[in-house]
C-alpha atoms as a PDB file:
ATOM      1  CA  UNK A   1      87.441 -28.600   7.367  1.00  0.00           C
ATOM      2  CA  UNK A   2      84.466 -30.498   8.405  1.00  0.00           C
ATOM      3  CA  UNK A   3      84.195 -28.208  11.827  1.00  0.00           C
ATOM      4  CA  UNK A   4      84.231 -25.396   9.203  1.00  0.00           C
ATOM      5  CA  UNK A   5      81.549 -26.377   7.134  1.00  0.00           C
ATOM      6  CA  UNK A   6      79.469 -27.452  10.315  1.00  0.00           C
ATOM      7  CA  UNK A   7      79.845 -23.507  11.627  1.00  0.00           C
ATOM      8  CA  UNK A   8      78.638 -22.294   8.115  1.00  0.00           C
ATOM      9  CA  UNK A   9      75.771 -24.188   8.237  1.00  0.00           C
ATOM     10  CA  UNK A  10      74.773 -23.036  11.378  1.00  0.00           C
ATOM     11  CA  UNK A  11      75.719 -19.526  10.920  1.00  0.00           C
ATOM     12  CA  UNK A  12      73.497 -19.772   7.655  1.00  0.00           C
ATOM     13  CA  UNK A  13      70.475 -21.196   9.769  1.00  0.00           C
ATOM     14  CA  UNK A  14      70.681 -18.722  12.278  1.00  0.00           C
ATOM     15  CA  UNK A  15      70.452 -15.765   9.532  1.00  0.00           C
ATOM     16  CA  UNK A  16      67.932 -17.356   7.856  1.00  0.00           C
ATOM     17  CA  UNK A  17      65.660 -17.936  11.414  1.00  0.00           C
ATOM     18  CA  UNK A  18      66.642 -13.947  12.720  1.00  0.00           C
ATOM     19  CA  UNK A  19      65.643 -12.311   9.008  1.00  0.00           C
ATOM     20  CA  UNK A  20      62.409 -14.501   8.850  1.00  0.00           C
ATOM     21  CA  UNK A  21      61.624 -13.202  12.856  1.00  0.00           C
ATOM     22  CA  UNK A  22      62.364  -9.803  11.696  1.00  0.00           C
ATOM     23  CA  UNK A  23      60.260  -9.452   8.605  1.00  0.00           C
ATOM     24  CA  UNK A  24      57.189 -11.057  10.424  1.00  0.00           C
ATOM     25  CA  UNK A  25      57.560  -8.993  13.410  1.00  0.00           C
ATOM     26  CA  UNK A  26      57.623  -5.816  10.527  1.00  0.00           C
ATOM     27  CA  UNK A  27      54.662  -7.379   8.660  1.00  0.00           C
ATOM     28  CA  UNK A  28      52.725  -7.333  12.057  1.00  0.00           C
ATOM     29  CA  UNK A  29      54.250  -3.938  13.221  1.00  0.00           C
ATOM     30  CA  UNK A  30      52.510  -2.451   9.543  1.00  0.00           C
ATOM     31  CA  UNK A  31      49.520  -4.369  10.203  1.00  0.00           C
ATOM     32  CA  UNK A  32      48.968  -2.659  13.439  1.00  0.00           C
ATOM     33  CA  UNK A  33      50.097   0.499  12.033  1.00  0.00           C
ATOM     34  CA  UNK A  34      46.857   0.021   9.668  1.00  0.00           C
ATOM     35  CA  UNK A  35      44.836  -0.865  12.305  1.00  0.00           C
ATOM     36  CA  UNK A  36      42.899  -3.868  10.477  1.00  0.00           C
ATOM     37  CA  UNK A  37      41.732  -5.360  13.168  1.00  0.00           C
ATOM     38  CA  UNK A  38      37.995  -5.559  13.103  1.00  0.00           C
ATOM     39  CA  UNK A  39      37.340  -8.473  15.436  1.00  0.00           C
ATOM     40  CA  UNK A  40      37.097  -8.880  18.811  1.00  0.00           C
ATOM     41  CA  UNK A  41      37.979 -12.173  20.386  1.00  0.00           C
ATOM     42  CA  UNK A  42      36.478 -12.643  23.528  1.00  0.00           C
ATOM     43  CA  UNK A  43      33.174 -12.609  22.623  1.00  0.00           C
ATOM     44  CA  UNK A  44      31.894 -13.547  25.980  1.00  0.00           C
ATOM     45  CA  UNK A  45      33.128 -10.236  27.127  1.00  0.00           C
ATOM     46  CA  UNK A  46      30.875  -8.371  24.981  1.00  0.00           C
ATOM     47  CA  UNK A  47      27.885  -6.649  26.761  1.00  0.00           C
ATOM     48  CA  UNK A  48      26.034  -4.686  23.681  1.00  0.00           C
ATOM     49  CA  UNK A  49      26.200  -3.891  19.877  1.00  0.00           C
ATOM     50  CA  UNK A  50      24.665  -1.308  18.070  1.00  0.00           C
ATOM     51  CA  UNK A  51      24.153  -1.508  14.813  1.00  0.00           C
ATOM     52  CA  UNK A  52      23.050   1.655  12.869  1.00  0.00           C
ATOM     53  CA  UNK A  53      21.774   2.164   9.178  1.00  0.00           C
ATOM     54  CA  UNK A  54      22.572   5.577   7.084  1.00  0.00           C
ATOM     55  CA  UNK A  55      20.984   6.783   6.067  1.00  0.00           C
ATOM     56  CA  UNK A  56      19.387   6.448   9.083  1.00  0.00           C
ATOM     57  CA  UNK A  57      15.593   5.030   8.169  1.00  0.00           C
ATOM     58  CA  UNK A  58      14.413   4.285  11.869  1.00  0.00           C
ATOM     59  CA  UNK A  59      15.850   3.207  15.326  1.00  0.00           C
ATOM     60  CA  UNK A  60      19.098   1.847  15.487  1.00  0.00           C
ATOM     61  CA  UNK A  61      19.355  -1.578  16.538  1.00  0.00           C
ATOM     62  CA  UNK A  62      20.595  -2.145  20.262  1.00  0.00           C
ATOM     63  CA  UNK A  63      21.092  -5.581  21.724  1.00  0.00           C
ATOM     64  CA  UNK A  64      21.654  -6.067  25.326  1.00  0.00           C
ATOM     65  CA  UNK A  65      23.348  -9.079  27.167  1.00  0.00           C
ATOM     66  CA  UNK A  66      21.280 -10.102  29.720  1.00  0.00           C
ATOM     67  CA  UNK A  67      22.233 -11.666  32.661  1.00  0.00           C
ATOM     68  CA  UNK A  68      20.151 -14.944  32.305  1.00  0.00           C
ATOM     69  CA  UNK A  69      22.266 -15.114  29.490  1.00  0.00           C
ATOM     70  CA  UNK A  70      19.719 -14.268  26.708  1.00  0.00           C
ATOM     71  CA  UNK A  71      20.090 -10.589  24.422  1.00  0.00           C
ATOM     72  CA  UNK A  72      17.402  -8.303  24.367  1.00  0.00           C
ATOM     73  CA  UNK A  73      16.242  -6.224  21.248  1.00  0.00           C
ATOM     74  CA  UNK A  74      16.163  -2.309  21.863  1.00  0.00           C
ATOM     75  CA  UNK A  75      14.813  -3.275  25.621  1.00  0.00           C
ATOM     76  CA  UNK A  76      11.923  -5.135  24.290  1.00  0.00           C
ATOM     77  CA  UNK A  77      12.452  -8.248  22.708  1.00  0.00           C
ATOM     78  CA  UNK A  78      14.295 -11.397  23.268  1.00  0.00           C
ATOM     79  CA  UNK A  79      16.739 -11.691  20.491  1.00  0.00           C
ATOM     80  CA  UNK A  80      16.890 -15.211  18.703  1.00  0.00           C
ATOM     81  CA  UNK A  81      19.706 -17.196  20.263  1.00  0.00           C
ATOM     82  CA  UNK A  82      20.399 -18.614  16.448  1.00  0.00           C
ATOM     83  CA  UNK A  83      20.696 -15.255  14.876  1.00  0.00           C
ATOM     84  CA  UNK A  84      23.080 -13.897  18.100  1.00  0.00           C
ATOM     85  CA  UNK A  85      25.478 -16.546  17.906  1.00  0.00           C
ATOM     86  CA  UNK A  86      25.952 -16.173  13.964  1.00  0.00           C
ATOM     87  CA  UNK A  87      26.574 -12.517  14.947  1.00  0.00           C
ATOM     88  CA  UNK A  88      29.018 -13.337  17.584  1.00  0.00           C
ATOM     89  CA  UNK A  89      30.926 -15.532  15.504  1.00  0.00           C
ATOM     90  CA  UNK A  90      31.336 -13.288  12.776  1.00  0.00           C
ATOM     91  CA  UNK A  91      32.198 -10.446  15.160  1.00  0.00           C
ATOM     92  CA  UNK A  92      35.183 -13.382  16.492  1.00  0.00           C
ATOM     93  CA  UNK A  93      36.464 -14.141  13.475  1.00  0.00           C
ATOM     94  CA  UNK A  94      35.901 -11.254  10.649  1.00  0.00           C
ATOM     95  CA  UNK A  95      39.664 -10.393   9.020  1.00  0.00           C
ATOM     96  CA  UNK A  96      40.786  -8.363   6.350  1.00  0.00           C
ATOM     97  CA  UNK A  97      40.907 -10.288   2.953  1.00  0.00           C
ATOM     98  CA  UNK A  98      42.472  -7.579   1.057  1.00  0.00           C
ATOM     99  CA  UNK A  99      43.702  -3.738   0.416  1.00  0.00           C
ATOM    100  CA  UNK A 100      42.103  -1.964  -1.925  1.00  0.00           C
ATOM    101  CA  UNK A 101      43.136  -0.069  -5.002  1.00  0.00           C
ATOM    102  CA  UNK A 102      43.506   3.767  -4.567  1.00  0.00           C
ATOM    103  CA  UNK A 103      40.765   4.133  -7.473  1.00  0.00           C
ATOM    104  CA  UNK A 104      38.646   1.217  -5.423  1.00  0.00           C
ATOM    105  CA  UNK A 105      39.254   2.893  -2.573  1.00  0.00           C
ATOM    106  CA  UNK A 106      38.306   6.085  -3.697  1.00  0.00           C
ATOM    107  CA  UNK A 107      34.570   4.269  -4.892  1.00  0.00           C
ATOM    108  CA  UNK A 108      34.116   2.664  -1.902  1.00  0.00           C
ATOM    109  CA  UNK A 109      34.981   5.701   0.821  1.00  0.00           C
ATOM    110  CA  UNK A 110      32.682   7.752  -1.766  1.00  0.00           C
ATOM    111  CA  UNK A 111      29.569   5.421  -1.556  1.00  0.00           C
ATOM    112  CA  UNK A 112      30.336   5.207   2.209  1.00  0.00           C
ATOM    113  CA  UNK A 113      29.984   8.931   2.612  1.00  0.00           C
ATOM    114  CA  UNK A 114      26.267   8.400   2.759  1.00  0.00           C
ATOM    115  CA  UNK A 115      25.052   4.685   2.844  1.00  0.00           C
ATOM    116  CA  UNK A 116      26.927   2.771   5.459  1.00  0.00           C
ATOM    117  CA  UNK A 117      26.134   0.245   8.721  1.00  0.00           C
ATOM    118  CA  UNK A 118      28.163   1.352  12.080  1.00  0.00           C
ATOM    119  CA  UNK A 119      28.479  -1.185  14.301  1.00  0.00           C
ATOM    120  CA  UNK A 120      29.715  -0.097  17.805  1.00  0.00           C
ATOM    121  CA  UNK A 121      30.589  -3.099  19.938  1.00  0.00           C
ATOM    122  CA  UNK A 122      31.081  -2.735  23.905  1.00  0.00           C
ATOM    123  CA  UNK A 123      32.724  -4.780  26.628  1.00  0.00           C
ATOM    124  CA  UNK A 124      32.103  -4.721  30.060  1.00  0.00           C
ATOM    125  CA  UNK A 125      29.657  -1.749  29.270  1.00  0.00           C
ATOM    126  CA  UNK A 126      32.521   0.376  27.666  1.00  0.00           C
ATOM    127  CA  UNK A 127      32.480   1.104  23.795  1.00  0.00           C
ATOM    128  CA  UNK A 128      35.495  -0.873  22.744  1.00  0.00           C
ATOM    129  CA  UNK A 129      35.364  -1.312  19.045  1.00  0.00           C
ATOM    130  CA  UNK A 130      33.452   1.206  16.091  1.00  0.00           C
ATOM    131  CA  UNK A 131      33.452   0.096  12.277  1.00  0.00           C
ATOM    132  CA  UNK A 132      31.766   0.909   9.483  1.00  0.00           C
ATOM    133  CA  UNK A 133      30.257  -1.661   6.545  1.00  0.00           C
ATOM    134  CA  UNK A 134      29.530  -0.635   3.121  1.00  0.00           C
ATOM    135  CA  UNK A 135      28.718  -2.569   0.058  1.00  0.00           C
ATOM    136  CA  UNK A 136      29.623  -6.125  -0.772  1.00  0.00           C
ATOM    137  CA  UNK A 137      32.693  -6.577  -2.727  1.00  0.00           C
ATOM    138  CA  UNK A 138      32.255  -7.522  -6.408  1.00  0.00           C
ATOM    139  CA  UNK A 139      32.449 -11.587  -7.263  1.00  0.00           C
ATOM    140  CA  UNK A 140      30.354 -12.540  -3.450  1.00  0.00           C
ATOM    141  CA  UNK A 141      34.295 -12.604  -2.369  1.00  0.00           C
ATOM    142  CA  UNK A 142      33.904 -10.679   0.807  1.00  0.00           C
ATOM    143  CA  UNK A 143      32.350  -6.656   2.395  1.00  0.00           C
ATOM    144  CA  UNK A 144      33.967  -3.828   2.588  1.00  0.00           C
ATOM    145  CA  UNK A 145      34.902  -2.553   6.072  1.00  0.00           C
ATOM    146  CA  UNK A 146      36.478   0.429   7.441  1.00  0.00           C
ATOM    147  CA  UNK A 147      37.535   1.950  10.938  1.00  0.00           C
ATOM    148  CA  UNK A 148      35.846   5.305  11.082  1.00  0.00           C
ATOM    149  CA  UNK A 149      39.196   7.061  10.512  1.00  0.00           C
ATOM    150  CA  UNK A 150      40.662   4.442   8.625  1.00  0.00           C
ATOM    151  CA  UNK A 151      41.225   3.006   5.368  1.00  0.00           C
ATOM    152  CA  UNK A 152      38.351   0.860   3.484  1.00  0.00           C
ATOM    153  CA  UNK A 153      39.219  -3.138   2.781  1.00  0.00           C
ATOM    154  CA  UNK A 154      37.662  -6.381   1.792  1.00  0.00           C
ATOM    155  CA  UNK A 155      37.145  -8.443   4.915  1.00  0.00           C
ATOM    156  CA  UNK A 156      36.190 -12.072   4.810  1.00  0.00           C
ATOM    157  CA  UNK A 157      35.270 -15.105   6.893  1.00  0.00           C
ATOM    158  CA  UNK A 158      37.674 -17.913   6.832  1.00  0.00           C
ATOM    159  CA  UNK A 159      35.670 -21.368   4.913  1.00  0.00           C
ATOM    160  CA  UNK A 160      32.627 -18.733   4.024  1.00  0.00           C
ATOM    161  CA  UNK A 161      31.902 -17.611   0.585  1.00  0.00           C
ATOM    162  CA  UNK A 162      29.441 -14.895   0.699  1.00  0.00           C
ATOM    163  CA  UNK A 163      28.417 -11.523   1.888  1.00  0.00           C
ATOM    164  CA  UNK A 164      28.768 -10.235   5.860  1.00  0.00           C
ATOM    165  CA  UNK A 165      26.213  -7.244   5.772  1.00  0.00           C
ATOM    166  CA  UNK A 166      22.953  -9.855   6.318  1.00  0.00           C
ATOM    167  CA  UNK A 167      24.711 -10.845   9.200  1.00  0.00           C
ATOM    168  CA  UNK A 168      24.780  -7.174  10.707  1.00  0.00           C
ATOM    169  CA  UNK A 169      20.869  -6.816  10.281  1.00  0.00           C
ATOM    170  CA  UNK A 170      18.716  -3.421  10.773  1.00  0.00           C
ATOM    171  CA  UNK A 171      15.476  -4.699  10.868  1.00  0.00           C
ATOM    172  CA  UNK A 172      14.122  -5.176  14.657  1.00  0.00           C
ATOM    173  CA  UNK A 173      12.115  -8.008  13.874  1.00  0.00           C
ATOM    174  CA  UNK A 174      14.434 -10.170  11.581  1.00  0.00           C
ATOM    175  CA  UNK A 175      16.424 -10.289  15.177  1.00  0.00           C
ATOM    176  CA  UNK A 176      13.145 -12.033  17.844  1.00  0.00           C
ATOM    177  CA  UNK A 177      13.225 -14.963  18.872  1.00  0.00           C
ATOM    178  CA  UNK A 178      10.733 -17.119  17.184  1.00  0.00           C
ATOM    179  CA  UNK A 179       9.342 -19.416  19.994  1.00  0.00           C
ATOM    180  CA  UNK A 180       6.659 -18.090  21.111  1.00  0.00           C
ATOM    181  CA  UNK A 181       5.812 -20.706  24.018  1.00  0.00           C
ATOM    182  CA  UNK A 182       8.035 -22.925  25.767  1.00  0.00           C
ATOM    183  CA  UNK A 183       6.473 -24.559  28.712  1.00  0.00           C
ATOM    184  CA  UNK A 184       6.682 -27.817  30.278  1.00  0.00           C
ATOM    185  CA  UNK A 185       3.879 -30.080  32.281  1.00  0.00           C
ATOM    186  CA  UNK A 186       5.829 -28.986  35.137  1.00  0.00           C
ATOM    187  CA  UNK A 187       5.451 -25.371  35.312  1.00  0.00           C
ATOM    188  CA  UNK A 188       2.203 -25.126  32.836  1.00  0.00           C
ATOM    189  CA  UNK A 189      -0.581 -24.016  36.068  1.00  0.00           C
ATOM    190  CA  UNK A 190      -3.716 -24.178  33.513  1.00  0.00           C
ATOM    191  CA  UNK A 191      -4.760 -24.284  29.961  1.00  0.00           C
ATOM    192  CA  UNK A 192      -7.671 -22.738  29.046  1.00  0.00           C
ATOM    193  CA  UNK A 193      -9.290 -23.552  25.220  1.00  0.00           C
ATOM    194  CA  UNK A 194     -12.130 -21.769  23.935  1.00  0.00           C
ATOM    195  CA  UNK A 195     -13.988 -22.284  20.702  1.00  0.00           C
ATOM    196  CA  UNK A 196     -15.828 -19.612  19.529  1.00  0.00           C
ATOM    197  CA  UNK A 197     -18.318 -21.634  17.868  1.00  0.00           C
ATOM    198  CA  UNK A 198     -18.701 -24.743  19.523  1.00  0.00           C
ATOM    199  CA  UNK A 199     -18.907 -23.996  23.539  1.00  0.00           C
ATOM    200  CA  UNK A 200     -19.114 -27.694  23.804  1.00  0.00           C
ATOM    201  CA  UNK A 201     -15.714 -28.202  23.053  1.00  0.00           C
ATOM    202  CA  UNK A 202     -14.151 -25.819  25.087  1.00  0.00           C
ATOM    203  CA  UNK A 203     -11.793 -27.424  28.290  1.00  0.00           C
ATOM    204  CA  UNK A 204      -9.417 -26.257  30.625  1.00  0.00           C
ATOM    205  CA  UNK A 205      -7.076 -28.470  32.503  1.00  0.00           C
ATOM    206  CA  UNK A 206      -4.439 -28.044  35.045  1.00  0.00           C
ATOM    207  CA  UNK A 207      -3.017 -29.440  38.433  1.00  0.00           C
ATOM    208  CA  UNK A 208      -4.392 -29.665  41.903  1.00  0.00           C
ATOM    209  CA  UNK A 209      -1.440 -30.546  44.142  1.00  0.00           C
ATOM    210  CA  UNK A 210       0.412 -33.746  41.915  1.00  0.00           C
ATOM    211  CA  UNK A 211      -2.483 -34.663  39.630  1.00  0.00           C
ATOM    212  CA  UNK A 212      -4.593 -33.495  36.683  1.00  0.00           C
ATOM    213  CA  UNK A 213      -7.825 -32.053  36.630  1.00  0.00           C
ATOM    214  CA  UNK A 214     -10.706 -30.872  33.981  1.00  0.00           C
ATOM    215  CA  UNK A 215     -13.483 -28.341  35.103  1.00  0.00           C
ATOM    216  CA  UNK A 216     -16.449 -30.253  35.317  1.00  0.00           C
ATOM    217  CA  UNK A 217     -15.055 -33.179  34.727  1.00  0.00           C
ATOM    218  CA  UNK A 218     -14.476 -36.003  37.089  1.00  0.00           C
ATOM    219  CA  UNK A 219     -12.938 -38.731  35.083  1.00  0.00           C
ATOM    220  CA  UNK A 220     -10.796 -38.001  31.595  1.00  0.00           C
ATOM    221  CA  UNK A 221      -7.635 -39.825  30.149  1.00  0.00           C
ATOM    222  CA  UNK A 222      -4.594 -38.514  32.217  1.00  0.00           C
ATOM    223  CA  UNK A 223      -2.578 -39.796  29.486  1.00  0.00           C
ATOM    224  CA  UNK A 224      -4.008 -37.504  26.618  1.00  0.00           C
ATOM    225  CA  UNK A 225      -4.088 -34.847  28.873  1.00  0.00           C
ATOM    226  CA  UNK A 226       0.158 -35.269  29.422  1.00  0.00           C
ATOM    227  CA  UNK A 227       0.756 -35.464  26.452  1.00  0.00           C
ATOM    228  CA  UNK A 228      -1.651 -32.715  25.286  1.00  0.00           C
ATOM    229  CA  UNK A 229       0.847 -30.253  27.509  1.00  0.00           C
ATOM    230  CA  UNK A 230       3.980 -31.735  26.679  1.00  0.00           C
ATOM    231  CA  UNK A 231       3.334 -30.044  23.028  1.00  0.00           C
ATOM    232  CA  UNK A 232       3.649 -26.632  24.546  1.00  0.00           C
ATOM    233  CA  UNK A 233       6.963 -27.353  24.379  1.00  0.00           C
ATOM    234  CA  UNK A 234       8.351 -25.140  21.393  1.00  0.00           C
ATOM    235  CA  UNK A 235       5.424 -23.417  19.397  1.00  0.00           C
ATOM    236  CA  UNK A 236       6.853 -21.173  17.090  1.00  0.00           C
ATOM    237  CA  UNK A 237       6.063 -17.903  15.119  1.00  0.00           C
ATOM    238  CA  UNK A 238       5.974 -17.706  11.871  1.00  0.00           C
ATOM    239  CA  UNK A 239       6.479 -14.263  11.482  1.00  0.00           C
ATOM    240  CA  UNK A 240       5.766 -10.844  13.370  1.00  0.00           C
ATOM    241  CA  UNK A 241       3.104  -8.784  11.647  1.00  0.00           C
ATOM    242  CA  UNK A 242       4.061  -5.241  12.724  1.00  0.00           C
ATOM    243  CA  UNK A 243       3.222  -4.012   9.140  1.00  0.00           C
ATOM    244  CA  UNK A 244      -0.132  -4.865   9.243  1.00  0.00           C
ATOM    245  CA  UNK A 245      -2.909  -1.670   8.312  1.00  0.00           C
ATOM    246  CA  UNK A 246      -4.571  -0.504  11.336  1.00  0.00           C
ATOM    247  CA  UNK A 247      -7.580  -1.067   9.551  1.00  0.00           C
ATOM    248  CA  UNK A 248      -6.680  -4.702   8.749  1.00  0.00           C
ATOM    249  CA  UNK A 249      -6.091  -4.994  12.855  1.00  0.00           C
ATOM    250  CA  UNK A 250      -9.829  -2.885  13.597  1.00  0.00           C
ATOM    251  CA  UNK A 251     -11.571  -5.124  10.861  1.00  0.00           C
ATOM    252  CA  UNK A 252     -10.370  -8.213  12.312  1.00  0.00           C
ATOM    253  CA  UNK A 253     -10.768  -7.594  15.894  1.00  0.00           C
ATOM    254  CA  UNK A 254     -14.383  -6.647  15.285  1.00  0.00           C
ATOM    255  CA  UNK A 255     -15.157 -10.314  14.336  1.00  0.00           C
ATOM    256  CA  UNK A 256     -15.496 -13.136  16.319  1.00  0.00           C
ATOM    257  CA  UNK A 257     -11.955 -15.357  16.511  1.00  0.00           C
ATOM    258  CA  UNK A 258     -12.402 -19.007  15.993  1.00  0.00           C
ATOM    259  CA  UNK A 259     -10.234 -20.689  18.650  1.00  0.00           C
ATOM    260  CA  UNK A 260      -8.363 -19.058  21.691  1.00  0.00           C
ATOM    261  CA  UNK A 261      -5.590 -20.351  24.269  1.00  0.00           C
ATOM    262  CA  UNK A 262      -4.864 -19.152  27.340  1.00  0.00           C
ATOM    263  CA  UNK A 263      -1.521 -20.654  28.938  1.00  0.00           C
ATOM    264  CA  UNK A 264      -0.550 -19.961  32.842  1.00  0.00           C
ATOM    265  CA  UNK A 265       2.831 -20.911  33.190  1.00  0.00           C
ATOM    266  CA  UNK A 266       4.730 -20.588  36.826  1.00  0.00           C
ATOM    267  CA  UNK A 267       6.580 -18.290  34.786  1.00  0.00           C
ATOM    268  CA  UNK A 268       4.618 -15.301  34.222  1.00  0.00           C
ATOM    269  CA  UNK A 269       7.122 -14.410  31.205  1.00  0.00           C
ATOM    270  CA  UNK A 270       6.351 -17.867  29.980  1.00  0.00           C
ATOM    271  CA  UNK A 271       2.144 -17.457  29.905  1.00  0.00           C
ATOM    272  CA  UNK A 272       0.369 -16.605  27.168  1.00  0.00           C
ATOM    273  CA  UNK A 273      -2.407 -15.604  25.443  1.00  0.00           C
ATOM    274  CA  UNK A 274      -3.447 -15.800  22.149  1.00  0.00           C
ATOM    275  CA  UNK A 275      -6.460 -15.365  19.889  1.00  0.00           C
ATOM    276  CA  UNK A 276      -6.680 -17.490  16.860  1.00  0.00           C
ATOM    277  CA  UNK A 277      -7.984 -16.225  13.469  1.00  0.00           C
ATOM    278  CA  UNK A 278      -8.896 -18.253  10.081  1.00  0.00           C
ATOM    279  CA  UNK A 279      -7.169 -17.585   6.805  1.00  0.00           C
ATOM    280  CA  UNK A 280      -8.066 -18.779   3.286  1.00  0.00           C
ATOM    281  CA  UNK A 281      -4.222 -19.898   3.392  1.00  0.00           C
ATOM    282  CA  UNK A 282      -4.264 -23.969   4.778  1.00  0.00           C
ATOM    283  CA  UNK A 283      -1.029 -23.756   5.863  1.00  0.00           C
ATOM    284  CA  UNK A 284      -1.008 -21.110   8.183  1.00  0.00           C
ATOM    285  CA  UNK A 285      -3.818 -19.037  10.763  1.00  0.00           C
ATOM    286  CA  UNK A 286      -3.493 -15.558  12.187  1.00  0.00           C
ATOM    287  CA  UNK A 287      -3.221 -14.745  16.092  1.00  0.00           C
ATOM    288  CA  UNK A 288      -3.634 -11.468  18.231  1.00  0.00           C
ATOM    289  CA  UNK A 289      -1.105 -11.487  21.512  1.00  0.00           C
ATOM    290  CA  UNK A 290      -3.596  -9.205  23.706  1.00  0.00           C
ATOM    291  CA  UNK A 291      -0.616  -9.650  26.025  1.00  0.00           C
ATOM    292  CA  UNK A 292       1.979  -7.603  23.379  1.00  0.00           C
ATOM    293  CA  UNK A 293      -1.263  -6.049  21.230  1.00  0.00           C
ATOM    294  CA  UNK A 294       0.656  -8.101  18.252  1.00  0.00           C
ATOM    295  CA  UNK A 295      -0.380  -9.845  14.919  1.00  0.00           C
ATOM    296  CA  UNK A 296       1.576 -12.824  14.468  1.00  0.00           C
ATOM    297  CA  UNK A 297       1.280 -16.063  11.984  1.00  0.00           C
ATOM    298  CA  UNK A 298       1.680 -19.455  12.989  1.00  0.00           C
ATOM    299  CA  UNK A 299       1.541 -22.449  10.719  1.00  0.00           C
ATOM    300  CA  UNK A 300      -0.863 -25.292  11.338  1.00  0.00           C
ATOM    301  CA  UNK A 301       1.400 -27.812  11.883  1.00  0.00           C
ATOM    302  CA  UNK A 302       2.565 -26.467  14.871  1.00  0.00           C
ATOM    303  CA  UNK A 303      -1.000 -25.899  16.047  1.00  0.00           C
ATOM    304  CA  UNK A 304      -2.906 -28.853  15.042  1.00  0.00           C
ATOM    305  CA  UNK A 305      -1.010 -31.078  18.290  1.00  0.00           C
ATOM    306  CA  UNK A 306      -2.725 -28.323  20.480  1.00  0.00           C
ATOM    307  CA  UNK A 307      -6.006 -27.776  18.689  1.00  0.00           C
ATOM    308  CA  UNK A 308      -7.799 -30.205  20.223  1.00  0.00           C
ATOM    309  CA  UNK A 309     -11.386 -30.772  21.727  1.00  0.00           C
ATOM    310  CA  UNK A 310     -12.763 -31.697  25.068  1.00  0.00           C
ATOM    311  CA  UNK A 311     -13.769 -35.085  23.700  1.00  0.00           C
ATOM    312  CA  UNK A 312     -10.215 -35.543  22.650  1.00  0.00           C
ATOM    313  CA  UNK A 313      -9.350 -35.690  26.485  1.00  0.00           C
ATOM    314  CA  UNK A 314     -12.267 -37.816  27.885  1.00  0.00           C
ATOM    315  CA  UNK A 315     -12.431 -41.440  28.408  1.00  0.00           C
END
């Protein structure tokens, strides 16, 4: 009796184990059927993405993996390592939250028609992987996504409540890198400082051989001066002025700037240039790159460490 009961059990545990294998292998054989997968897990793989606005208001968005490692913006600009490993992620780990009504469907495919992001993702230099994103889904729960011949849903980021489109961004300049120098004391070659308005205070410093040295200078604090470059560290921009009027950029060039650097770094992708222009704002100036012909801001507080004066250096 008690063998009996034993071989019922297991008979019932087996059943139970084979129908539960069954209906998840069907659950992922619909799935695939459906095609919902949006995301792409090797990440490291991935050698562009496009990402493309309609309707279409200017150039698409391109970003290259380089092989130093760094992306590059349409071929131009380095892409903010921050921005392109939010991106990444979200590319990793996007799923579908939900189906969609057929009357939600039929809003969302409708509005898609005409005002839509593609994002075309390749690997290895092959396009492997084309969506499309349309509007955010009501209650910040999640976007709307859809393969180009596929079905619309809600997809989602696991532990994130909140809309994907930002992450997808269209706008070249939300995507560069904001530091604008990074150099070190040992690959800085010279720094040049000029003051329009007080020649006297002007310097320029730099390395013969091992040590330090100041035009026309034979003695000065080597200490100020290493710690004066050490601050060329990580100067940031504040933000990328591309808007500006070209008559804002003629009227300003025309007038004498108050303070300019000029950084040699070992590096030629690492020296710089850069003009420096009052505002009536006291917590930020204006700069010309003659180097990219930009207009840039930068706040004070990263300048004032590097706005100093030839007495500042001298014994």
């Amino acid at each position: 009796m008690k063998k009996t009961i034993l071989f019922v059990v297991l008979a019932l545990v087996l059943g139970a184990g084979a129908w539960w294998s069954l209906q998840k292998n069907k659950r992922k054989s619909t799935l695939d059927k459906l095609d919902l997968n949006f995301s792409v897990a090797d990440t490291a793989s991935i050698s562009k993405v496009v990402v493309t606005q309609f309707p279409f208001p200017g150039k698409p968005v391109t970003l290259d993996r380089q092989a130093s490692g760094y992306w590059k913006i349409n071929n131009l600009h380095k892409a903010s390592p921050v921005l392109m490993d939010v991106l990444l992620t979200t590319i990793r780990n996007v799923e579908m939250q939900r189906p969609l009504s057929p009357n939600e469907a039929k809003t969302v495919n409708d509005a898609m028609k005409t005002r839509y992001r593609k994002v075309e993702i390749y690997v290895k230099g092959e396009l492997y992987k084309t969506y499309l994103i349309g509007d955010d889904a009501p209650e910040n729960k999640g976007t709307y996504f859809k393969q180009v011949t596929g079905d619309p849903y809600v997809c989602y980021l696991r532990g994130f409540s909140g809309f994907l489109t930002p992450r997808y961004n269209v706008t070249v300049n939300d995507w560069r890198d904001r530091l604008l120098i990074a150099s070190t004391p040992q690959t800085i070659q010279s720094v040049d400082v000029r003051y329009t308005m007080s020649p006297a205070d002007n310097f320029k410093v730099g390395f013969s051989g091992k040590y330090f040295h100041m035009d026309g200078a034979s003695q000065f604090d080597t200490v100020a001066t290493a710690e004066f470059l050490l601050q060329f560290k990580k100067i940031y921009v504040e933000r990328y002025l591309n808007g500006l009027p070209q008559k804002s950029k003629d009227s300003l060039l025309a007038t004498p700037y108050e303070w300019s650097l000029d950084l040699v770094d070992i590096d030629k992708e690492k020296s710089h240039l850069l003009n420096l222009y009052p505002t009536s704002d006291p917590d930020r100036a204006m700069a010309y790159l003659p180097k990219t012909n930009e207009w840039i801001t930068i706040q004070n507080r990263n300048l004032t460490p590097i706005k100093i004066r030839r007495r500042d250096l001298m014994k």
